[in-house]
C-alpha atoms as a PDB file:
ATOM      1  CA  UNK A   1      30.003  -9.256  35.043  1.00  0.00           C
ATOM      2  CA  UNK A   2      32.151  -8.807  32.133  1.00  0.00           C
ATOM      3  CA  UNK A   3      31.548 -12.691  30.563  1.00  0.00           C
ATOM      4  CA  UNK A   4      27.845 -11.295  31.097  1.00  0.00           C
ATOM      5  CA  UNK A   5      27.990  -8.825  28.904  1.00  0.00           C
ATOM      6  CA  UNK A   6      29.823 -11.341  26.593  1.00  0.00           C
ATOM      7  CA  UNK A   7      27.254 -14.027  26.416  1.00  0.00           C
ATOM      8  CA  UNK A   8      24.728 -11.145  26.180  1.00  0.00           C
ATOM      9  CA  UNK A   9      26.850  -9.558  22.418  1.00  0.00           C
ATOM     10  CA  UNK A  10      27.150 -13.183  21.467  1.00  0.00           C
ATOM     11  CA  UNK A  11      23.671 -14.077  21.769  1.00  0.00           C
ATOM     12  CA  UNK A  12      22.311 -10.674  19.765  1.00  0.00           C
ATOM     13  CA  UNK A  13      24.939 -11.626  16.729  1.00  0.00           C
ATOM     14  CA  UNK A  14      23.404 -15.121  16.577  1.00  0.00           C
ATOM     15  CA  UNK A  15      20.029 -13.461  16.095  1.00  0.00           C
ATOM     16  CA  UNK A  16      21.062 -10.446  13.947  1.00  0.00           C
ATOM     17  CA  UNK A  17      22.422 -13.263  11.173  1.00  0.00           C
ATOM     18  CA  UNK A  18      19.543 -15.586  11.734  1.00  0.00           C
ATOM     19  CA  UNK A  19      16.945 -15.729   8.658  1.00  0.00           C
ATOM     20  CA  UNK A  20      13.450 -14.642   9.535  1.00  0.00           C
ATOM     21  CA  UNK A  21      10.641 -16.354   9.218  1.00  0.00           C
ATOM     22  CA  UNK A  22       8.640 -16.348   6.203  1.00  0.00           C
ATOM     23  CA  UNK A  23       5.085 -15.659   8.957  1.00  0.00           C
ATOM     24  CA  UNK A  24       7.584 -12.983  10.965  1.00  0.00           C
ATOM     25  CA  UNK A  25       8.114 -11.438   7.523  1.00  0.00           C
ATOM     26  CA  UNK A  26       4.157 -11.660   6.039  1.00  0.00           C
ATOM     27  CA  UNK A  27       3.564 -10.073  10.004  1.00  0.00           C
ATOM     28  CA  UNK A  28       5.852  -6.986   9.256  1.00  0.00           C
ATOM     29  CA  UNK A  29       3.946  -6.647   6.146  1.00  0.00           C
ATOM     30  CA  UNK A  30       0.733  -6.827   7.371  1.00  0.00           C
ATOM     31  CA  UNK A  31       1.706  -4.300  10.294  1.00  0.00           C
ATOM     32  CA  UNK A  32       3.401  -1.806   7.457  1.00  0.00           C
ATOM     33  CA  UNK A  33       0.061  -1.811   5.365  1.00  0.00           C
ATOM     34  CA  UNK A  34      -2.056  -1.268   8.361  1.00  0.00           C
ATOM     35  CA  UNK A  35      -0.159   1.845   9.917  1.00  0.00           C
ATOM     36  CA  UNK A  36       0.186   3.092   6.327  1.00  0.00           C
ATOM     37  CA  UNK A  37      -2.870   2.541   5.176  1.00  0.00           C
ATOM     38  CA  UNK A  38      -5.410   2.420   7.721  1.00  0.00           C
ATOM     39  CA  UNK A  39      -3.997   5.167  10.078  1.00  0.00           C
ATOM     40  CA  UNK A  40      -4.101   7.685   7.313  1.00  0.00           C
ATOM     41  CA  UNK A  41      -4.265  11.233   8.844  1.00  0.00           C
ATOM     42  CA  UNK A  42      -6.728  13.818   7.635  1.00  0.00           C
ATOM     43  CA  UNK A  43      -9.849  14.735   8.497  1.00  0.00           C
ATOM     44  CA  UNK A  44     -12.663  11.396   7.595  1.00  0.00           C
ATOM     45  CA  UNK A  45     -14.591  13.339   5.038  1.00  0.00           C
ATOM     46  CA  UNK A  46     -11.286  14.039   3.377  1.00  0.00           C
ATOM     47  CA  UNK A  47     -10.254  10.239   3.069  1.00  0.00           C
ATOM     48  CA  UNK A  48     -13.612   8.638   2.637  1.00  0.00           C
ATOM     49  CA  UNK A  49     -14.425  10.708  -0.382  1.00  0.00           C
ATOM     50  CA  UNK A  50     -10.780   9.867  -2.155  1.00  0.00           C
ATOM     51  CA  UNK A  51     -11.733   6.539  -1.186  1.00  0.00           C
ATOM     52  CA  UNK A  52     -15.154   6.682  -2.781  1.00  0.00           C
ATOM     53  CA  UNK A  53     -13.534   8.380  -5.890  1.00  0.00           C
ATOM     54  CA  UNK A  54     -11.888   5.381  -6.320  1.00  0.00           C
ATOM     55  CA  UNK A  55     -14.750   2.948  -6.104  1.00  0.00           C
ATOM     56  CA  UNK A  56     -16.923   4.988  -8.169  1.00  0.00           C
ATOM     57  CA  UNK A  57     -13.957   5.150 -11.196  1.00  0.00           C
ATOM     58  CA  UNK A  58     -13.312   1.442 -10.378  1.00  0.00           C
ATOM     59  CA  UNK A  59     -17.000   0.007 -11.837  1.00  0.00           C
ATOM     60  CA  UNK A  60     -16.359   1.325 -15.577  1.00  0.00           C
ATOM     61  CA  UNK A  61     -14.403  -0.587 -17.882  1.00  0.00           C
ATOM     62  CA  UNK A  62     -11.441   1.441 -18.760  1.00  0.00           C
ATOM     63  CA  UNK A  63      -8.568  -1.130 -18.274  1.00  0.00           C
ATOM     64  CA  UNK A  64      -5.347   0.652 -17.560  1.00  0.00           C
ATOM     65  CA  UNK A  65      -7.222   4.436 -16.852  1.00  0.00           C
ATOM     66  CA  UNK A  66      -8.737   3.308 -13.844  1.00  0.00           C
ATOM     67  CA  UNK A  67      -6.042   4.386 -11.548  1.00  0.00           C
ATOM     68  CA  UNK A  68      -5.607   7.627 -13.274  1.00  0.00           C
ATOM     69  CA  UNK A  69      -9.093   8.917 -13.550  1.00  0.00           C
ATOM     70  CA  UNK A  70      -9.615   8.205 -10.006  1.00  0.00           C
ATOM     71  CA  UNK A  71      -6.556   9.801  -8.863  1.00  0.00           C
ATOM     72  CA  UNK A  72      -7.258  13.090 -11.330  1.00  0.00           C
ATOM     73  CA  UNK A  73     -11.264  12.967  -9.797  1.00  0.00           C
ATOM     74  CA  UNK A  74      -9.623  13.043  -6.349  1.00  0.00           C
ATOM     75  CA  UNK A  75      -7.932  15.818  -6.996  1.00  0.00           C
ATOM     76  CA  UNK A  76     -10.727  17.686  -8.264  1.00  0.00           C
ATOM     77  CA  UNK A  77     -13.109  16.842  -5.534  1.00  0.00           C
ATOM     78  CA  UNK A  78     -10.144  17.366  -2.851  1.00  0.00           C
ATOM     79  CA  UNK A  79      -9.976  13.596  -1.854  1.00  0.00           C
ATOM     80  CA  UNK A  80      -7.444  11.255  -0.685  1.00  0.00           C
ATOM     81  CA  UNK A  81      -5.294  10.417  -3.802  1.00  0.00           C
ATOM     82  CA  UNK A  82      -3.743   7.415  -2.977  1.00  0.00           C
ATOM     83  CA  UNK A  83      -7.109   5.665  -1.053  1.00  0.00           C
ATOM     84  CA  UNK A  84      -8.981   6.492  -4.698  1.00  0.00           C
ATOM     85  CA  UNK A  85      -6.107   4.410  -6.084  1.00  0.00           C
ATOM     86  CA  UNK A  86      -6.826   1.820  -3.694  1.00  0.00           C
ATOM     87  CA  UNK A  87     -10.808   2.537  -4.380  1.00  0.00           C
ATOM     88  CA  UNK A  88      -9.848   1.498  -8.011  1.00  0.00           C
ATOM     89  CA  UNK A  89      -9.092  -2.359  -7.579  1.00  0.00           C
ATOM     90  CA  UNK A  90     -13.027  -2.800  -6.655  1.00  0.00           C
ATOM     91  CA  UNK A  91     -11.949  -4.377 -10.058  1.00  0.00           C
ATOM     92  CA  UNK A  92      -9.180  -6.565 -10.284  1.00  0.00           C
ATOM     93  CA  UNK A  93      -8.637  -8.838 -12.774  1.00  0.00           C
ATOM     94  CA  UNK A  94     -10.308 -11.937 -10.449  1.00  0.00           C
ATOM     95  CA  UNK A  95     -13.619  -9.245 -10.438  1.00  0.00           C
ATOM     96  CA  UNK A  96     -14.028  -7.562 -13.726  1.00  0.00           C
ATOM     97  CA  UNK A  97     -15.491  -9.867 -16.101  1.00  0.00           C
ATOM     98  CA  UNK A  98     -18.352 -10.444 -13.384  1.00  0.00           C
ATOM     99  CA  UNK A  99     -18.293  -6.691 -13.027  1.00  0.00           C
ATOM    100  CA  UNK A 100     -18.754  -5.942 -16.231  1.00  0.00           C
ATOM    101  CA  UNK A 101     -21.320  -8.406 -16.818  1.00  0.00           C
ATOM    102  CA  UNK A 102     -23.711  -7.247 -14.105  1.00  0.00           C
ATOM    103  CA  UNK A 103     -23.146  -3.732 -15.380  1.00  0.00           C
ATOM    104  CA  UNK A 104     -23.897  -4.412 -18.891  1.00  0.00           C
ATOM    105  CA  UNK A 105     -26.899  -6.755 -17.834  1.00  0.00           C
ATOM    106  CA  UNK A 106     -27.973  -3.488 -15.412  1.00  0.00           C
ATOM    107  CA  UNK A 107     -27.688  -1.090 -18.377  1.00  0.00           C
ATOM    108  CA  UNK A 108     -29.626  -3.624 -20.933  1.00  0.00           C
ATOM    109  CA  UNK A 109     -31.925  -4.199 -18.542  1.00  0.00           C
ATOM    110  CA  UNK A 110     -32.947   0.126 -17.992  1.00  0.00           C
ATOM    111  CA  UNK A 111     -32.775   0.785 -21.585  1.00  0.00           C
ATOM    112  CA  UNK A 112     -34.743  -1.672 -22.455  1.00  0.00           C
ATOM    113  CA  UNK A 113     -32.731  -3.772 -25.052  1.00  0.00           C
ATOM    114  CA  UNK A 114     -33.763  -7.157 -25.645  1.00  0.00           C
ATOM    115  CA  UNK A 115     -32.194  -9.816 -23.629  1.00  0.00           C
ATOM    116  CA  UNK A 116     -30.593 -13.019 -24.894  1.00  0.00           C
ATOM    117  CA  UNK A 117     -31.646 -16.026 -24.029  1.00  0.00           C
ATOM    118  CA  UNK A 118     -29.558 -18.514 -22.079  1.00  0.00           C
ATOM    119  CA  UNK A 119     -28.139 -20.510 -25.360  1.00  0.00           C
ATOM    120  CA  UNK A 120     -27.331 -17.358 -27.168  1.00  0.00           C
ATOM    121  CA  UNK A 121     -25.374 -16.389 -23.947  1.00  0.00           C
ATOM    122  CA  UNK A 122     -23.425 -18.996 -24.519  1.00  0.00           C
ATOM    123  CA  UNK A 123     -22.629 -19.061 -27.887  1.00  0.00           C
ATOM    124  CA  UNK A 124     -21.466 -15.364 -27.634  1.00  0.00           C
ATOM    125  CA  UNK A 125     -18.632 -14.544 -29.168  1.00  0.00           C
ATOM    126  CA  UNK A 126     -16.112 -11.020 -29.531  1.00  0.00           C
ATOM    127  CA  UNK A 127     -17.528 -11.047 -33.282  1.00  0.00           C
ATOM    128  CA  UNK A 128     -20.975 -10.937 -31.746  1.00  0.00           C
ATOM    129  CA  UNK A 129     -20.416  -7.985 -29.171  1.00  0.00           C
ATOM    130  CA  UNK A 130     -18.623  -5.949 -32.017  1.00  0.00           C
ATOM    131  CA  UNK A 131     -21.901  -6.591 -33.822  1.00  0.00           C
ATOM    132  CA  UNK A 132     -23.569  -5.076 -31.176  1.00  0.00           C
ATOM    133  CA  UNK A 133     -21.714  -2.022 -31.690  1.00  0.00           C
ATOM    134  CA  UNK A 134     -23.028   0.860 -29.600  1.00  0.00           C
ATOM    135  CA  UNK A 135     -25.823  -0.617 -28.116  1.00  0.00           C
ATOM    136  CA  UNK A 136     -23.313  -3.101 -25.686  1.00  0.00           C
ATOM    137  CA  UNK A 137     -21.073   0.364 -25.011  1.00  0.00           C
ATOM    138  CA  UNK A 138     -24.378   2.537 -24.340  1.00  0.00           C
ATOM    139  CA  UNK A 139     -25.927  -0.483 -22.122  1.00  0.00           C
ATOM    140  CA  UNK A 140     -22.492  -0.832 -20.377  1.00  0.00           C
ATOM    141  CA  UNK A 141     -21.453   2.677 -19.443  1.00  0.00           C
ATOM    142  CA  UNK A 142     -24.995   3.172 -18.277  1.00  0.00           C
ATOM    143  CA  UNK A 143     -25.340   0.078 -15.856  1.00  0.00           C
ATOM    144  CA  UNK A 144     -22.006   0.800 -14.798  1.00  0.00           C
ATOM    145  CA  UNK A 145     -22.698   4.613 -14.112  1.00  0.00           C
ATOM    146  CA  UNK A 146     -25.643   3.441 -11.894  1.00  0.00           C
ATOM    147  CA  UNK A 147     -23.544   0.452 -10.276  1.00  0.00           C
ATOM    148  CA  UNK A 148     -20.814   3.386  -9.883  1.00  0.00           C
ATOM    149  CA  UNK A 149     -23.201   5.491  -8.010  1.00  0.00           C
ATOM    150  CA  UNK A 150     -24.899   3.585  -5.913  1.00  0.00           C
ATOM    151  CA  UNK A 151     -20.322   2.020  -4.839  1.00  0.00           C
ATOM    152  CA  UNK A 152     -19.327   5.194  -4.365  1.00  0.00           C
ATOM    153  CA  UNK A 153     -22.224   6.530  -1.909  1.00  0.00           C
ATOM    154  CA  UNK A 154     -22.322   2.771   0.438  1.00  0.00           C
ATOM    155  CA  UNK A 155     -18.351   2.784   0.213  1.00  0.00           C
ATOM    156  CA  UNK A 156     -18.581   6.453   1.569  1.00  0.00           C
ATOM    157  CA  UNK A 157     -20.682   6.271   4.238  1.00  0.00           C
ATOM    158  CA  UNK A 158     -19.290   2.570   5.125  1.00  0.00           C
ATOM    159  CA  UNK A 159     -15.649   4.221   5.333  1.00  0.00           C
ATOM    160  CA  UNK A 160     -16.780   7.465   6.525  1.00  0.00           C
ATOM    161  CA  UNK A 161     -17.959   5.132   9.844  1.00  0.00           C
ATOM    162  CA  UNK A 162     -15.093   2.786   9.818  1.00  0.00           C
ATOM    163  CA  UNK A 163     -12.450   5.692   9.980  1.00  0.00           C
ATOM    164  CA  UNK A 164     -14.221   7.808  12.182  1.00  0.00           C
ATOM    165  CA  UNK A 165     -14.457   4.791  14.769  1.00  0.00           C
ATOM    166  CA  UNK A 166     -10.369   3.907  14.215  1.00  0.00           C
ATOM    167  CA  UNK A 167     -10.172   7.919  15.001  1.00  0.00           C
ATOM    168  CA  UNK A 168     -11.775   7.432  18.350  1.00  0.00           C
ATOM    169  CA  UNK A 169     -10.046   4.332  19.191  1.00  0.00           C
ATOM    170  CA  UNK A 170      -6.139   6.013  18.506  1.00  0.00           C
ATOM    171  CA  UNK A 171      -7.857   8.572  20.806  1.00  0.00           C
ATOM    172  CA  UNK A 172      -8.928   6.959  23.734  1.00  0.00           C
ATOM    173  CA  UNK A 173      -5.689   4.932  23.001  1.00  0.00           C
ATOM    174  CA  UNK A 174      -3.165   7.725  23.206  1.00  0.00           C
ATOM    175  CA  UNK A 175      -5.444   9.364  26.068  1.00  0.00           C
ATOM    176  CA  UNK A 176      -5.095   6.416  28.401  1.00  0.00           C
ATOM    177  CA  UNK A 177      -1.482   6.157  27.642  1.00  0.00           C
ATOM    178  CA  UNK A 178      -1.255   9.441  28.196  1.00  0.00           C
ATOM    179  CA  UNK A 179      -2.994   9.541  31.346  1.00  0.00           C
ATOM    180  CA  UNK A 180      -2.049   6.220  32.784  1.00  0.00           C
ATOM    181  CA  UNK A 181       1.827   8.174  33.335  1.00  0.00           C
ATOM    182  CA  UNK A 182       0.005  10.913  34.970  1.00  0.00           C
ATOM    183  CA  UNK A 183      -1.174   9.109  37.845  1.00  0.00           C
END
């Protein structure tokens, strides 16, 4: 019994100083963002509106404020802080300039400015959009306002479904785990 035991200490020393994995550590990762982040506890109006905070502060183009305005809008429409934060990346820096672009073409478009052609497009330059002056900031904040809107209310309702459904499922989960000791 005793070299048992032995062979047994030996053999969890050997895989206590073993490296792991690169895929066992991306897994551990994964399964720490999913419990933190996906089992969030509150009610799902609560966490689908911080989350749609986010989403809706995310579409305007206020590099580095993003975060913060959706976190202080959170607060003062009693969301989910940290999911508005998460709302936020909707632009990263992979998805802004297209962002930004359909927002200001959105905004040019309802005001009515006059569009550029394709060739002008192109030969855009920073000079040119500071020449624009206010009518690029009025056409952008308005396209993004409406892009903003129309996030925030599908991301909502989208997440306001999604959570209530992972809800249900930790439910019935914990009640047949519950139930299956009971019989």
């Amino acid at each position: 019994m005793r070299p048992l035991m032995e062979l047994h200490r030996q053999r969890k020393t050997i895989a206590a100083s073993r490296p792991k994995s690169l895929q066992k550590l991306w897994r551990q990762g994964g399964k720490y963002f999913y419990r933190r982040f996906i089992h969030r506890q509150g009610k799902p109006e609560y966490l689908a509106r911080g989350l749609a905070v986010g989403v809706f502060t995310g579409w305007f183009p206020f590099f580095g404020l993003q975060m913060i305005l959706g976190v202080a809008l959170a607060t003062l429409l009693r969301g989910h802080k940290l999911l508005a934060a998460v709302g936020t990346w909707v632009s990263n820096p992979v998805t802004s300039l297209p962002i930004y672009w359909l927002n200001f073409r959105i905004g040019q478009w309802l005001l009515g400015f006059p569009t550029l052609s394709q060739e002008q497009e192109q030969a855009l330059s920073f000079d040119h959009i500071l020449d624009l002056g206010t009518d690029f900031i009025i056409a952008l904040f308005v396209g993004s306002f409406i892009i903003a809107i129309i996030g925030s209310i599908l991301s909502y309702w989208v997440s306001l479904y999604l959570i209530r459904r992972l809800h249900q499922k930790q439910f019935y989960r914990r009640y047949r785990k519950i139930h299956s000791f009971v019989k």
